[in-house]
N, C-alpha and C. Protein backbone atom coordinates (compact mmCIF):
# COMPACT_ATOMS: atom_id res chain seq x y z
N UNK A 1 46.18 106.61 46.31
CA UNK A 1 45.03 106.42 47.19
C UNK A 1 43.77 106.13 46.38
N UNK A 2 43.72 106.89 45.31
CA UNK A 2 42.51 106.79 44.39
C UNK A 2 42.45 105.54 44.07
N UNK A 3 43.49 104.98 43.12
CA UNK A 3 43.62 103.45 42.77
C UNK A 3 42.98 102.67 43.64
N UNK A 4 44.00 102.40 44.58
CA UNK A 4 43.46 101.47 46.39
C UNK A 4 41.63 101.60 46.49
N UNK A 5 41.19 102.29 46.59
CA UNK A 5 39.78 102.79 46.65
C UNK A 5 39.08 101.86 45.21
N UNK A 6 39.39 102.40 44.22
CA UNK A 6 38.54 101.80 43.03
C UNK A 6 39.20 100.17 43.06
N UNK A 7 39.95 99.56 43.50
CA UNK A 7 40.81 97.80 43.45
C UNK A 7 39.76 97.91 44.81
N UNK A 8 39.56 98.26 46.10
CA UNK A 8 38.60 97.81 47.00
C UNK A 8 37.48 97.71 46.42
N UNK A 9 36.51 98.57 45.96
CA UNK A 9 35.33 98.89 45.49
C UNK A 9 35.25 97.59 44.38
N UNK A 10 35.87 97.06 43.38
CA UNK A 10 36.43 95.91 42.69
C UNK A 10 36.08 94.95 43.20
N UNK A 11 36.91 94.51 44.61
CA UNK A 11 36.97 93.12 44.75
C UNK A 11 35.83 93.36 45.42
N UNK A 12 34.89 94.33 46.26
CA UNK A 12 33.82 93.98 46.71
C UNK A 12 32.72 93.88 45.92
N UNK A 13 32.56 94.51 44.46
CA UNK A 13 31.68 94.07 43.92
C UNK A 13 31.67 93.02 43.14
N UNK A 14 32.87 92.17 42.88
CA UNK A 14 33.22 90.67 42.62
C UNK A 14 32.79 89.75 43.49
N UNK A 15 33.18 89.79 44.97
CA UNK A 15 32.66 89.08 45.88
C UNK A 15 31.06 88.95 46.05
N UNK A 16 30.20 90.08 45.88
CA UNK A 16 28.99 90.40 45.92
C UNK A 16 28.47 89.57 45.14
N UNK A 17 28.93 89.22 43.77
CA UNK A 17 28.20 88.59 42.43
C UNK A 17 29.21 87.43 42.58
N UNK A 18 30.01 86.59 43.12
CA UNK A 18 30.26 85.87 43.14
C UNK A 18 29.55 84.31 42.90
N UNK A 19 29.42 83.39 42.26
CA UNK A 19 28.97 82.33 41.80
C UNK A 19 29.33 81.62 43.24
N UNK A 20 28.25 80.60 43.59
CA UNK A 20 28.69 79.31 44.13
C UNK A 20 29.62 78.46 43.67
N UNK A 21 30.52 78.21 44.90
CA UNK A 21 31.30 76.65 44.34
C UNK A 21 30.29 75.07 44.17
N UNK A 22 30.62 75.13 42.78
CA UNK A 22 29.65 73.84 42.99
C UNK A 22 30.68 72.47 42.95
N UNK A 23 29.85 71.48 43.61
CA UNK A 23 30.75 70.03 43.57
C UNK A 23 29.54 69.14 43.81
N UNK A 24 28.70 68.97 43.46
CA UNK A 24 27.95 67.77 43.34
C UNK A 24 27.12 67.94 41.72
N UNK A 25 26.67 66.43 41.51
CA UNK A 25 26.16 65.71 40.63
C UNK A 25 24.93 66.15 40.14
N UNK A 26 24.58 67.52 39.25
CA UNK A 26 23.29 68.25 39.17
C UNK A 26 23.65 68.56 38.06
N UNK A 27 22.26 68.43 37.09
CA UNK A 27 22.15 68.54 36.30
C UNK A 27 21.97 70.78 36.27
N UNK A 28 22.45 71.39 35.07
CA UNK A 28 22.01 73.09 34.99
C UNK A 28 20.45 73.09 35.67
N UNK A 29 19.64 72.55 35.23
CA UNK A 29 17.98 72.54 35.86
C UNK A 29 18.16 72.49 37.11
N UNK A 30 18.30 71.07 37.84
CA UNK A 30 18.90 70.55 39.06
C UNK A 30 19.53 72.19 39.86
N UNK A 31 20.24 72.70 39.05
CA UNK A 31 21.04 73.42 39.69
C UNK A 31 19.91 74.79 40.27
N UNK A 32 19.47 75.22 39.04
CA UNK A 32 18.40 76.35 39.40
C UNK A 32 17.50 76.25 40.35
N UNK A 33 16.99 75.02 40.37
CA UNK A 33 15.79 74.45 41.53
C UNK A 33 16.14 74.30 42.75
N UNK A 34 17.50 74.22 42.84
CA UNK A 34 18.32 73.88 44.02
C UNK A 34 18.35 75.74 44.65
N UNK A 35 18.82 76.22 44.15
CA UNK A 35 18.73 77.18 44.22
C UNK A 35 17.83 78.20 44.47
N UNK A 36 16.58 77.85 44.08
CA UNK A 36 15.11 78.29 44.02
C UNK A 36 14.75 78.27 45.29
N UNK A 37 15.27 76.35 45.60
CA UNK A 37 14.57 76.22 47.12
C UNK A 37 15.23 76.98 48.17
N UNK A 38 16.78 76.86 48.33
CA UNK A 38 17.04 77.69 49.37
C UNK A 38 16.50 79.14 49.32
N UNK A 39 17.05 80.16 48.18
CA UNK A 39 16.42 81.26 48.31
C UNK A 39 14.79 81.41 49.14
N UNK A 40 14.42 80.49 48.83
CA UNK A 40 12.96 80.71 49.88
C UNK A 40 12.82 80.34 50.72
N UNK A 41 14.17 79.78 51.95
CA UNK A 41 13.85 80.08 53.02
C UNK A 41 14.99 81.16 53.59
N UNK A 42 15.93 81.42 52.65
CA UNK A 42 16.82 82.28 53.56
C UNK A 42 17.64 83.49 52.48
N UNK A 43 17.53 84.99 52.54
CA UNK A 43 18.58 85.47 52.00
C UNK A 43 20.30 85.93 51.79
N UNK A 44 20.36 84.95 52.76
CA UNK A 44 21.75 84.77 52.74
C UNK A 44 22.60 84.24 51.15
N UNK A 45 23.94 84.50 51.00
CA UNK A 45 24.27 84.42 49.51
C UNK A 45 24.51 82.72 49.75
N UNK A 46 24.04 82.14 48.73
CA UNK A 46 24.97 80.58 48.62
C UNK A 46 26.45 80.54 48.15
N UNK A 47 27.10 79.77 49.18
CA UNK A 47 28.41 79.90 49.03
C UNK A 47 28.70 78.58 48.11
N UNK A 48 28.31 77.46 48.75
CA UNK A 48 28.58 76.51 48.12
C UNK A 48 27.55 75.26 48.18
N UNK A 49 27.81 74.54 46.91
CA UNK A 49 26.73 73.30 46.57
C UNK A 49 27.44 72.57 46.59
N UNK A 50 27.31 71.37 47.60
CA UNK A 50 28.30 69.84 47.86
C UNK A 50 27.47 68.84 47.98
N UNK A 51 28.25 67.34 47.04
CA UNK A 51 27.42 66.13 47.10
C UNK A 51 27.75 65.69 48.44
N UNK A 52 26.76 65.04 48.83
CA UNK A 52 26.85 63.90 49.89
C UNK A 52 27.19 62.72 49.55
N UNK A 53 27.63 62.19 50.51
CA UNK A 53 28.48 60.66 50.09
C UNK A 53 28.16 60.10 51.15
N UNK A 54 27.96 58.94 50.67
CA UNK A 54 27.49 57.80 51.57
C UNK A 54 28.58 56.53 51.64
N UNK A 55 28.84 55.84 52.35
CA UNK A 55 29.56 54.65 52.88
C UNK A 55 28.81 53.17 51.89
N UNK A 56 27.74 53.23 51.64
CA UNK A 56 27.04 51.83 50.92
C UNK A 56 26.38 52.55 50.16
N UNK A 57 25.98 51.67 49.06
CA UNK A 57 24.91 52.33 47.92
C UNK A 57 23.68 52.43 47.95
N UNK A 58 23.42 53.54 47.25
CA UNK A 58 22.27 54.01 47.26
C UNK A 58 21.13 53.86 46.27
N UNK A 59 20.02 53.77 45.41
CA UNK A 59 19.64 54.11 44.27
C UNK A 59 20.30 55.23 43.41
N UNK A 60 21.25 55.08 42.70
CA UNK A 60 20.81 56.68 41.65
C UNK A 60 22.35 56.90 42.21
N UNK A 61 23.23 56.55 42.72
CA UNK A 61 24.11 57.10 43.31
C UNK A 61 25.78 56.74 42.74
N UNK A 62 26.61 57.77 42.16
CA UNK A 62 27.90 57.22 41.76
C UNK A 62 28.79 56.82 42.59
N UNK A 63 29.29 55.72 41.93
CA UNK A 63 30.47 55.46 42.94
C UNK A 63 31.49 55.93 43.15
N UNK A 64 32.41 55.85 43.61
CA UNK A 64 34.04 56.79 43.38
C UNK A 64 35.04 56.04 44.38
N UNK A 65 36.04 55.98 43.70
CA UNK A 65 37.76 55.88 45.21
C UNK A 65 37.77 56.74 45.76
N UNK A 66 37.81 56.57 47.13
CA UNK A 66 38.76 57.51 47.97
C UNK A 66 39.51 56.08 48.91
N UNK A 67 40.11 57.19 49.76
CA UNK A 67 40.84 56.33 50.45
C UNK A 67 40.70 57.14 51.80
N UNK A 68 40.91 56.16 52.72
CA UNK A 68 41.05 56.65 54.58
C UNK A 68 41.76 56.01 54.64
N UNK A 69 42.26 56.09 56.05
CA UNK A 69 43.30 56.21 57.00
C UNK A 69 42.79 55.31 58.61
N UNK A 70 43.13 54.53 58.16
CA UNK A 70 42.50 53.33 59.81
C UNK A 70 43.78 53.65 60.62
N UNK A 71 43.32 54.01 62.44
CA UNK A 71 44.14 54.30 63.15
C UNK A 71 44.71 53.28 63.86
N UNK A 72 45.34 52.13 64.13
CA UNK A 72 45.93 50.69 63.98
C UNK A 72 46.29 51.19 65.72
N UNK A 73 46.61 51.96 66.09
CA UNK A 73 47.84 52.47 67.52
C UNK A 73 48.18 53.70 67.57
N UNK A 74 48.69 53.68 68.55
CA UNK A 74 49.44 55.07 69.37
C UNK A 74 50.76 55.21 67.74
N UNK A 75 50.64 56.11 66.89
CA UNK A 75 51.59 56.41 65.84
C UNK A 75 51.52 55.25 65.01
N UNK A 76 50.34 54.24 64.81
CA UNK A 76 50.71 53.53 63.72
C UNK A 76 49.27 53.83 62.94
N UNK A 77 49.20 53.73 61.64
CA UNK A 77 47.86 53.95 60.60
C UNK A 77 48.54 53.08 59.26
N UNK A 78 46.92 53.37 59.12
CA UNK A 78 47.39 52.61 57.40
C UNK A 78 46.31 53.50 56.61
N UNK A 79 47.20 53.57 55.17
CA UNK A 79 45.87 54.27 54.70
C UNK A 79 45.08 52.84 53.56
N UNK A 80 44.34 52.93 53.08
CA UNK A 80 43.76 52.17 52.55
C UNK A 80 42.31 52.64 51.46
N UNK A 81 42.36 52.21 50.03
CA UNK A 81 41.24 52.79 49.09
C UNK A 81 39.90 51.73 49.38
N UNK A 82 38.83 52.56 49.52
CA UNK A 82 37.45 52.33 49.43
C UNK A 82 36.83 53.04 48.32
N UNK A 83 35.45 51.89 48.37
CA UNK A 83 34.12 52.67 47.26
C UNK A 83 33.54 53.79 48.25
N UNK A 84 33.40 54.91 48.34
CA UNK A 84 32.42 55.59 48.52
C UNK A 84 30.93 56.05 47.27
N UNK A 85 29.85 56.52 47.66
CA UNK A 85 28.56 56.59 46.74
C UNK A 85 28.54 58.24 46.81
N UNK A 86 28.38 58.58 45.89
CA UNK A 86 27.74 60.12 46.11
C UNK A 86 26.42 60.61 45.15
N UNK A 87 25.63 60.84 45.80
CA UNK A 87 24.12 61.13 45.78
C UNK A 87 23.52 62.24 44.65
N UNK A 88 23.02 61.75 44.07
CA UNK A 88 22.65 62.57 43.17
C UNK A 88 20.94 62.84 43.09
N UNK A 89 20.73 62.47 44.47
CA UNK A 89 19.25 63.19 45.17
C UNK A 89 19.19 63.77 45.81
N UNK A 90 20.49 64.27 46.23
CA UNK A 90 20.72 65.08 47.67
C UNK A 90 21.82 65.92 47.29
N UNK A 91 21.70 67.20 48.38
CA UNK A 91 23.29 68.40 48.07
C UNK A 91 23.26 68.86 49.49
N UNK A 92 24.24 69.32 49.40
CA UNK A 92 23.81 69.97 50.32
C UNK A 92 24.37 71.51 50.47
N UNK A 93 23.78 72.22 51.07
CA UNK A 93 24.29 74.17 50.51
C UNK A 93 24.72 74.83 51.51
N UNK A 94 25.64 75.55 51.27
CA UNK A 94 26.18 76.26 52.28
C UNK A 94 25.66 77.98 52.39
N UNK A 95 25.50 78.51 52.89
CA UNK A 95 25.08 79.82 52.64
C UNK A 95 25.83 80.76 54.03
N UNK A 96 25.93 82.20 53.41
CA UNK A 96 26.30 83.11 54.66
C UNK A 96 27.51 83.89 53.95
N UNK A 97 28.66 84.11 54.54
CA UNK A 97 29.74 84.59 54.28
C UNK A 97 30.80 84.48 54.90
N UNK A 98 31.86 83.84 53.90
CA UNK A 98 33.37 83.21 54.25
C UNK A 98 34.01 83.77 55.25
N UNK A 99 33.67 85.34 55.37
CA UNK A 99 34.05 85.79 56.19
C UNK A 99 33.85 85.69 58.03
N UNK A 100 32.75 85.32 57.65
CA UNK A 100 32.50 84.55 58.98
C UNK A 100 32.85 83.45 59.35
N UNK A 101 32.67 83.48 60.96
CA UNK A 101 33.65 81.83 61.04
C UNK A 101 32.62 80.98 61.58
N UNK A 102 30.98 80.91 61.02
CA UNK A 102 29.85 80.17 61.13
C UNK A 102 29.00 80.80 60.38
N UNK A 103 28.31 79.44 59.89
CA UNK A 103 26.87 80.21 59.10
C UNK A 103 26.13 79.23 58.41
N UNK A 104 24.71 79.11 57.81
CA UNK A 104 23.55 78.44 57.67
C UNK A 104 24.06 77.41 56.77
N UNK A 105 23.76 75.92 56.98
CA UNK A 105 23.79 74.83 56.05
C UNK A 105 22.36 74.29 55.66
N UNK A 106 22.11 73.83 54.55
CA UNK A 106 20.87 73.32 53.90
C UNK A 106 21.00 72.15 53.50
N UNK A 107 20.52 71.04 53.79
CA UNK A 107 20.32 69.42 53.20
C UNK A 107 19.22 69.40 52.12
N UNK A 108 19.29 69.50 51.39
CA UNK A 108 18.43 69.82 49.94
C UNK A 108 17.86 68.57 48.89
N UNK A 109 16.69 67.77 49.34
CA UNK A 109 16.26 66.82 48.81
C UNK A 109 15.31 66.84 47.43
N UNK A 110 15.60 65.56 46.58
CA UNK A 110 15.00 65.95 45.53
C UNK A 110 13.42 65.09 45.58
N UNK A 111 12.61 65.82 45.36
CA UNK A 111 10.85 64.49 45.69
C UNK A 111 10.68 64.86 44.16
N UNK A 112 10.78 63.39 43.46
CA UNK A 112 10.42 63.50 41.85
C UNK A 112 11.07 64.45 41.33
N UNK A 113 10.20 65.48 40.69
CA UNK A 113 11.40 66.74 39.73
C UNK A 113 11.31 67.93 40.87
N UNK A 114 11.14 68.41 41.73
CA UNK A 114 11.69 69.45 42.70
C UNK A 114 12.43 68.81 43.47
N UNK A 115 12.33 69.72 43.76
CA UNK A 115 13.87 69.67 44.84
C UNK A 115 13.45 71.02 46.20
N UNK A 116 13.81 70.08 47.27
CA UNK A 116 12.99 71.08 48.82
C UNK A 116 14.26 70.91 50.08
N UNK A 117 13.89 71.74 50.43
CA UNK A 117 14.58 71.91 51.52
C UNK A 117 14.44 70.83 52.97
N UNK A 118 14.82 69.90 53.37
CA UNK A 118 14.61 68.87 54.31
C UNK A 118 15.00 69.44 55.30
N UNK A 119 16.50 70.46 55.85
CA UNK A 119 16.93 70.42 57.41
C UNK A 119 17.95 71.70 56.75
N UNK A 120 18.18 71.97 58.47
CA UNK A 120 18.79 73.36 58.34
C UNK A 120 19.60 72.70 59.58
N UNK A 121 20.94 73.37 59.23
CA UNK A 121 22.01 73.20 60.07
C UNK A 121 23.04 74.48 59.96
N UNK A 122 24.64 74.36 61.01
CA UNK A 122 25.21 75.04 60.54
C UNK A 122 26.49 74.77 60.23
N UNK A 123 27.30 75.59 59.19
CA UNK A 123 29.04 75.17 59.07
C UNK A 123 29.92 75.76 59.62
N UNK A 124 30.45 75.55 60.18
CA UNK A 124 31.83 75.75 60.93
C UNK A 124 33.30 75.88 60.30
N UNK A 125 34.23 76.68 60.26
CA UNK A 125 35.59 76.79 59.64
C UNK A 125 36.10 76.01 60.89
């Protein structure tokens, strides 16, 4: 029983200090400022930092393959590779807890060297 107790107490103070998943194009600086801004409008933990991707190019923006899936008919598709762009002026942040099955999103723009908060939304599992 003792064990069970100190492995709970464990994974909750792992989860507590848990790092964001990051996946977009930020520089360590980038990253702190990003970070800076949400903390000041919300104390919720950041879960995760994601690039945005765009369909056509942008200034400043990498390109990458992916591929979709065009729906042709009733059971017929094709998949097929495209350029997508992903933004390296923009993130966007997730905040709240996994455990929930909703919680606060942030669109996080960069003006020159900061970086601010543009729109608040939310994410959905």
């Amino acid at each position: 029983m003792r064990a069970a107790t100190i492995l709970l107490i464990a994974v909750l103070v792992q989860s507590a200090f848990a790092a964001p998943r990051i996946n977009a194009h930020v520089s360590d600086q980038d990253l702190a400022n990003i970070m800076a801004a949400v903390r000041a409008v919300t104390r919720e933990s950041i879960l995760a930092i994601d690039t945005i991707t765009m369909s056509k190019p942008v200034p400043g923006a990498i390109a990458r393959k992916a591929t979709t899936v065009d729906i042709l008919g009733p059971g017929r598709t094709r998949m097929r590779e495209i350029t997508v762009y992903d933004r390296t002026d923009q993130v966007g942040v997730s905040t709240g807890d996994y455990r929930n099955l909703t919680g606060p999103s942030y669109l996080v723009v960069r003006h020159g060297a900061t970086w601010q908060v543009a729109k608040k939304s939310f994410w959905i599992h």
